[in-house]
Protein backbone atom coordinates (compact mmCIF):
# COMPACT_ATOMS: atom_id res chain seq x y z
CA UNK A 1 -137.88 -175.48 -135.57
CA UNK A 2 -137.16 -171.94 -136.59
CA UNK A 3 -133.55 -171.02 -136.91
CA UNK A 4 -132.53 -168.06 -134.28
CA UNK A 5 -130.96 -165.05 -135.66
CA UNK A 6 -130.04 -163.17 -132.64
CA UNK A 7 -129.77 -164.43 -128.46
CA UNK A 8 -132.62 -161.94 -127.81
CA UNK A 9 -135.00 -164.01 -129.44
CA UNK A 10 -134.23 -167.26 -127.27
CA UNK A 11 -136.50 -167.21 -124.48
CA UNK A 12 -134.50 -168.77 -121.54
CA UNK A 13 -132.38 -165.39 -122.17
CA UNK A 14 -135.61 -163.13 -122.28
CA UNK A 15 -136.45 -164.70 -119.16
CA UNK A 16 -133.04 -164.44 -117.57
CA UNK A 17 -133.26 -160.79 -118.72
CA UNK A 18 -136.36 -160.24 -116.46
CA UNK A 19 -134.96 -161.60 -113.17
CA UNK A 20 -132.20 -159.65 -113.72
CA UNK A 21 -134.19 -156.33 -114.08
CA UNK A 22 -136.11 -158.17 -111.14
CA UNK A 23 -132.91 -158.70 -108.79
CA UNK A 24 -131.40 -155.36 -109.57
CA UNK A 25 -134.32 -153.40 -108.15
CA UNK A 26 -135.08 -155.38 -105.28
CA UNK A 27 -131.60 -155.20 -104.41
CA UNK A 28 -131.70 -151.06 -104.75
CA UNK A 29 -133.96 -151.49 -101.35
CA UNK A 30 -133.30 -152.53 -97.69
CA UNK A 31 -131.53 -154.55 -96.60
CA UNK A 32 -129.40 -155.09 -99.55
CA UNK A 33 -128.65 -151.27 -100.30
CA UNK A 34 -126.20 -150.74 -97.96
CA UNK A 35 -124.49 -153.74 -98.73
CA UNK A 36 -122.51 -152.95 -102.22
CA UNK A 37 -120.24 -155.58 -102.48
CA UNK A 38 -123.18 -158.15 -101.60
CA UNK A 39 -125.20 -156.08 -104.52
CA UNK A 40 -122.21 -155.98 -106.66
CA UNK A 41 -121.69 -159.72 -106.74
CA UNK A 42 -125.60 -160.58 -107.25
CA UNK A 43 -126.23 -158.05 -109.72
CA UNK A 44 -123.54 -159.17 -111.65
CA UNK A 45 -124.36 -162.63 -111.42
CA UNK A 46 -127.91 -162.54 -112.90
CA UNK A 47 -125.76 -160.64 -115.48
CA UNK A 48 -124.05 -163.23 -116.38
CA UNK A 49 -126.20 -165.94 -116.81
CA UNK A 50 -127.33 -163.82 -120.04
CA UNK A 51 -124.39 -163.29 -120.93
CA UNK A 52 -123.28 -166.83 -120.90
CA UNK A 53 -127.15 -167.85 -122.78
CA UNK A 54 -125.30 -165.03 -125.93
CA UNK A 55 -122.20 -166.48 -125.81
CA UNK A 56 -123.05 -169.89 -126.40
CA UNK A 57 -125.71 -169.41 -128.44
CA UNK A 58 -123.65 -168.88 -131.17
CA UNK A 59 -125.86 -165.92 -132.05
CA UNK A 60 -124.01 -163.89 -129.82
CA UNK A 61 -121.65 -162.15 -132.73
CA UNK A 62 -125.34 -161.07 -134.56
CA UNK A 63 -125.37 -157.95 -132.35
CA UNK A 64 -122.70 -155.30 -132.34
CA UNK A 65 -122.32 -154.91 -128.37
CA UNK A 66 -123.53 -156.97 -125.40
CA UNK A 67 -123.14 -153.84 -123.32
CA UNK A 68 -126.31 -152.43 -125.04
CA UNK A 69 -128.27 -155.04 -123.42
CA UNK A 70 -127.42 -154.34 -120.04
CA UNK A 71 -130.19 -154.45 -117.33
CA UNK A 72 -129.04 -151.31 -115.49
CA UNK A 73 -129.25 -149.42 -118.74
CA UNK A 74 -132.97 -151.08 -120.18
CA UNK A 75 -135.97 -150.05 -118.21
């Protein structure tokens, strides 16, 4: 088993990554637009399920800034 230098190589995060590109445009259409606090609290959700995949990784501290990463910002 290969060693992994950095979360963005683990898979179940690559994944997670997708859905939450996924959720955060279907949720940029009816019905969910006008709802921001519902779209708020699922977008940030499916954000944080990579987050938490980094964090206990243990490869989380190989990359300068989460932030970077973020779904909103990555087409």
């Amino acid at each position: 088993m290969t060693a992994v230098k950095c979360f963005t190589e683990i898979r179940v995060w690559q994944r997670a990554r997708q859905w939450s590109k996924d959720i955060f445009h279907r949720t940029r259409r009816e019905p969910f637009a006008k709802n921001y606090r519902l779209v708020a609290q699922i977008n940030d959700s499916s954000e944080s399920v990579m987050a938490n995949i980094a964090k206990d990784s243990g490869a989380a501290r190989k990359v300068s800034s989460f932030s970077s990463w973020d779904t909103r910002l990555a087409a």
